[in-house]
C-alpha atoms as a PDB file:
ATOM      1  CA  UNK A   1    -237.748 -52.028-201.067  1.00  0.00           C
ATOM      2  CA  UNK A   2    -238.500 -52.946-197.841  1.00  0.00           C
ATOM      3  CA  UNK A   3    -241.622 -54.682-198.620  1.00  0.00           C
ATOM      4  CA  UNK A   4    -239.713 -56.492-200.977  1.00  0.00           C
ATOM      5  CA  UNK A   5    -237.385 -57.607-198.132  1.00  0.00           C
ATOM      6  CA  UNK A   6    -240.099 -58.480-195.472  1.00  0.00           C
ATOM      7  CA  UNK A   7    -241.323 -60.746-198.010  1.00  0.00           C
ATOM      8  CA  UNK A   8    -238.419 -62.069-198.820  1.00  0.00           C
ATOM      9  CA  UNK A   9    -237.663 -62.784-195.119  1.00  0.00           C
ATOM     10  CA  UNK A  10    -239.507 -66.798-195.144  1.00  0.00           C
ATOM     11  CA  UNK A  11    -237.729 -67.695-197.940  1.00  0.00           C
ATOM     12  CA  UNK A  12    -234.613 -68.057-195.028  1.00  0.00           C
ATOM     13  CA  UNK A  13    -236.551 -69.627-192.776  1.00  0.00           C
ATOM     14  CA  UNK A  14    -235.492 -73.291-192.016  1.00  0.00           C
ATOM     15  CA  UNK A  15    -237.500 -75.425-194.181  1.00  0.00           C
ATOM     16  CA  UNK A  16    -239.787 -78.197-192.580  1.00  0.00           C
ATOM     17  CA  UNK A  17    -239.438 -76.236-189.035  1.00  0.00           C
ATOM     18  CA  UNK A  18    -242.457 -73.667-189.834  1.00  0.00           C
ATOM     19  CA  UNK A  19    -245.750 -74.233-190.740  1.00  0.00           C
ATOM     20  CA  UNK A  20    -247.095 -73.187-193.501  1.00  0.00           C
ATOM     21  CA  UNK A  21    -250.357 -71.334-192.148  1.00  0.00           C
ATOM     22  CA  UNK A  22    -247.636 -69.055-190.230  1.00  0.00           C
ATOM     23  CA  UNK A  23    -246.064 -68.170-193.482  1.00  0.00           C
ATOM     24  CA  UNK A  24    -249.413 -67.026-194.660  1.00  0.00           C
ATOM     25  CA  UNK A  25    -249.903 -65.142-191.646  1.00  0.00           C
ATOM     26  CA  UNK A  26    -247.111 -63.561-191.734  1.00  0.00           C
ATOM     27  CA  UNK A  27    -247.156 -62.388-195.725  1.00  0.00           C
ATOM     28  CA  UNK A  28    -251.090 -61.056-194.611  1.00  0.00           C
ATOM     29  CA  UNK A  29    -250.039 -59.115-192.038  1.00  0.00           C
ATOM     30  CA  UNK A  30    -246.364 -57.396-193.862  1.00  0.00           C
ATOM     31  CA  UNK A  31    -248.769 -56.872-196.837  1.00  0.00           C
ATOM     32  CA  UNK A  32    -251.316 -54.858-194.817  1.00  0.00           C
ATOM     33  CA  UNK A  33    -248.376 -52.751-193.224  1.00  0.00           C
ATOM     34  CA  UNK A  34    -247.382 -52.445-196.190  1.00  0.00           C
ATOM     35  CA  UNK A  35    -250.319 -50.842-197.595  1.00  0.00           C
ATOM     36  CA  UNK A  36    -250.902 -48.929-194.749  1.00  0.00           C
ATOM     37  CA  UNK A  37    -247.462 -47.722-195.511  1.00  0.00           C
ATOM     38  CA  UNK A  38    -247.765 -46.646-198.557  1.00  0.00           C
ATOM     39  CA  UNK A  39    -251.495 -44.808-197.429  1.00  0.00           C
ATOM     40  CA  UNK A  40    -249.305 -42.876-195.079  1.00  0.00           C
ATOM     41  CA  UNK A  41    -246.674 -41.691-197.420  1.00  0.00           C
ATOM     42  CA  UNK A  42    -249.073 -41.106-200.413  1.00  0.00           C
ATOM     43  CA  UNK A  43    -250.996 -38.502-197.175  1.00  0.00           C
ATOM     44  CA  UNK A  44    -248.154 -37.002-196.219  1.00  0.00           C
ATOM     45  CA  UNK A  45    -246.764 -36.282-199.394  1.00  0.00           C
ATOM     46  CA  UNK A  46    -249.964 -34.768-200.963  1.00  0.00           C
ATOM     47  CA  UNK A  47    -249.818 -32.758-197.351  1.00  0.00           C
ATOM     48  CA  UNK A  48    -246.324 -31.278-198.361  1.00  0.00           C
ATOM     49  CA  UNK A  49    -246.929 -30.645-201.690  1.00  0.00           C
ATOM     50  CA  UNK A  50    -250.181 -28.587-200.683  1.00  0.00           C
ATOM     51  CA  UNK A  51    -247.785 -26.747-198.461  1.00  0.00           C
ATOM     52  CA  UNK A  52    -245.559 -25.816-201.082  1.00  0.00           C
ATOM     53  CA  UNK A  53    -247.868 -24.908-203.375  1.00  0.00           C
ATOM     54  CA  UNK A  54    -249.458 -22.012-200.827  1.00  0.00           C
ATOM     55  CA  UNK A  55    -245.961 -20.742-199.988  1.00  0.00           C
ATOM     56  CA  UNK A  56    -245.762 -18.974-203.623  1.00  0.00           C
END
């Protein structure tokens, strides 16, 4: 959801005002969070669900 959001985010930008090679920058960079994200959570899930799974 917040991905979604962050992506979201130019469309309010004021039009004309920002170029469009920021934009693009900007979309890169959230994506790549985003993924690294998503790496992180996918980890630390698999982490507690090992945990779990030793407790009995």
């Amino acid at each position: 959801m917040a991905a979604a959001f962050l992506w979201a985010l130019p469309l309010l930008w004021p039009h004309g005002e920002t170029r469009v090679s920021a934009v693009l920058v900007y979309l890169f960079v959230t994506w790549g969070l985003s993924v690294l994200a998503s790496a992180a959570l996918a980890r630390a899930l698999r982490r507690a669900e090992r945990d779990t799974d030793t407790d009995g």
